[in-house]
Protein backbone atom coordinates (compact mmCIF):
# COMPACT_ATOMS: atom_id res chain seq x y z
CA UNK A 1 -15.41 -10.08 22.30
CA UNK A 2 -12.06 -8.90 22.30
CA UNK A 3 -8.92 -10.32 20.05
CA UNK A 4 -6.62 -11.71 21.89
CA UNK A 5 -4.54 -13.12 19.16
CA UNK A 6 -4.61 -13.53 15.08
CA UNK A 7 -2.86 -15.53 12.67
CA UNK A 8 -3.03 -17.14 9.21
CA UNK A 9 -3.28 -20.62 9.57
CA UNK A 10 -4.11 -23.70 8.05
CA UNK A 11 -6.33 -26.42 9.43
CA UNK A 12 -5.95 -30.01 9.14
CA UNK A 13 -8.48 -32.76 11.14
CA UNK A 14 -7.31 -36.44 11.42
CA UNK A 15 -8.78 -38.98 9.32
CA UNK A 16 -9.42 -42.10 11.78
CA UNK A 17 -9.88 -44.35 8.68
CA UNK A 18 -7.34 -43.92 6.60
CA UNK A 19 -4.89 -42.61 9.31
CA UNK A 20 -4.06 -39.25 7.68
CA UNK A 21 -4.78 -35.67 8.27
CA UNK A 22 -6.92 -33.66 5.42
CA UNK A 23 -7.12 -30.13 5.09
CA UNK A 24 -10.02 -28.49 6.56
CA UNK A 25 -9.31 -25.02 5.47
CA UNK A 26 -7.15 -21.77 5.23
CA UNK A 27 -8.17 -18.38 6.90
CA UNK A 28 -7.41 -16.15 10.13
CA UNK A 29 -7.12 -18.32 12.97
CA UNK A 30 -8.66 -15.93 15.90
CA UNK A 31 -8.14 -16.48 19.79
CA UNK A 32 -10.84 -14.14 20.74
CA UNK A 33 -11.44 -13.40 24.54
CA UNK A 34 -15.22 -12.40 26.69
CA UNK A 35 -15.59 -8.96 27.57
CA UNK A 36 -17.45 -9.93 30.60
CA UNK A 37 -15.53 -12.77 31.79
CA UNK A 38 -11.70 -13.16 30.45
CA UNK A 39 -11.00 -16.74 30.75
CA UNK A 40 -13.51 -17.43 28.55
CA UNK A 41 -11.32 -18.04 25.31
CA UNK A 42 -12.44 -19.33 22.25
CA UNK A 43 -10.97 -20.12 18.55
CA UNK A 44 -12.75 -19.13 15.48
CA UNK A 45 -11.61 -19.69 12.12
CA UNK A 46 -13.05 -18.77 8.73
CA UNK A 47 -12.11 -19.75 5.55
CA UNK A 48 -10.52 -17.09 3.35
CA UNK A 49 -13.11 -17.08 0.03
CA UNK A 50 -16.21 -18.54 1.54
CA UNK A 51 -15.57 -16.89 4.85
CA UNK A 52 -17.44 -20.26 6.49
CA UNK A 53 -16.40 -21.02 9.97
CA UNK A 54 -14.43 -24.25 9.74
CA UNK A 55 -13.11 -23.97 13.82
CA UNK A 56 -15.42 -22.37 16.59
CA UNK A 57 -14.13 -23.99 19.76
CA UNK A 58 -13.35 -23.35 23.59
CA UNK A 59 -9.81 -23.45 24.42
CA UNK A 60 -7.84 -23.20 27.79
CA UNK A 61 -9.88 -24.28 31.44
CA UNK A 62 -13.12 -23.87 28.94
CA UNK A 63 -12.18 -26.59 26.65
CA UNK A 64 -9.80 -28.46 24.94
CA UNK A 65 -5.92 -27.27 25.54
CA UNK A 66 -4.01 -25.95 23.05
CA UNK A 67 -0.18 -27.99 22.93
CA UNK A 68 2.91 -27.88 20.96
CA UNK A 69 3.06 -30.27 18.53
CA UNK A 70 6.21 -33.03 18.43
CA UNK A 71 8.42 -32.21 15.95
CA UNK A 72 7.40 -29.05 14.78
CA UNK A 73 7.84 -25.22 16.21
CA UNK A 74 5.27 -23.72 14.00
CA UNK A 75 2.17 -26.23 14.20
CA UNK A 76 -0.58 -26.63 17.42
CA UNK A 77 -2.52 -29.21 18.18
CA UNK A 78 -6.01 -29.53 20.31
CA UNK A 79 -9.11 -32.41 20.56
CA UNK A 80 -12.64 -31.59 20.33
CA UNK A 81 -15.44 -33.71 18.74
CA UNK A 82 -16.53 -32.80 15.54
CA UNK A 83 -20.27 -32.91 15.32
């Protein structure tokens, strides 16, 4: 895989039950593209000590689409299950 893109991030998952978001980690947020077929895109995130992958998901026609979120210009949002 090639990088595509890489940025320190932090990431957050929403809470259903108590209607908040909680921190899921802090690391290198990685858009990393397929040699062998370049719209495969996916994001992979580690966290910075444990270096344990806390995001390892398809994005663009793959998967889930990555979208501004309201009311900010720095912070992305996407929906995937978590299993």
């Amino acid at each position: 895989e090639d990088l595509l893109f890489k940025q320190r991030a932090k990431l957050f998952r929403f809470d259903e039950g108590r209607r908040e978001w909680k921190e899921r980690g802090v690391g290198d947020a990685r858009l990393l593209v397929r040699r062998d077929d370049e719209r495969a895109v996916r994001l992979l995130m580690r966290r910075d000590v444990t270096l344990k992958v806390c995001a390892n998901h398809p994005v663009g026609p793959a998967g889930p689409e990555l979208r501004a979120m309201p009311g900010s210009d720095r912070a992305w949002t996407y929906y995937v299950t978590d299993s």
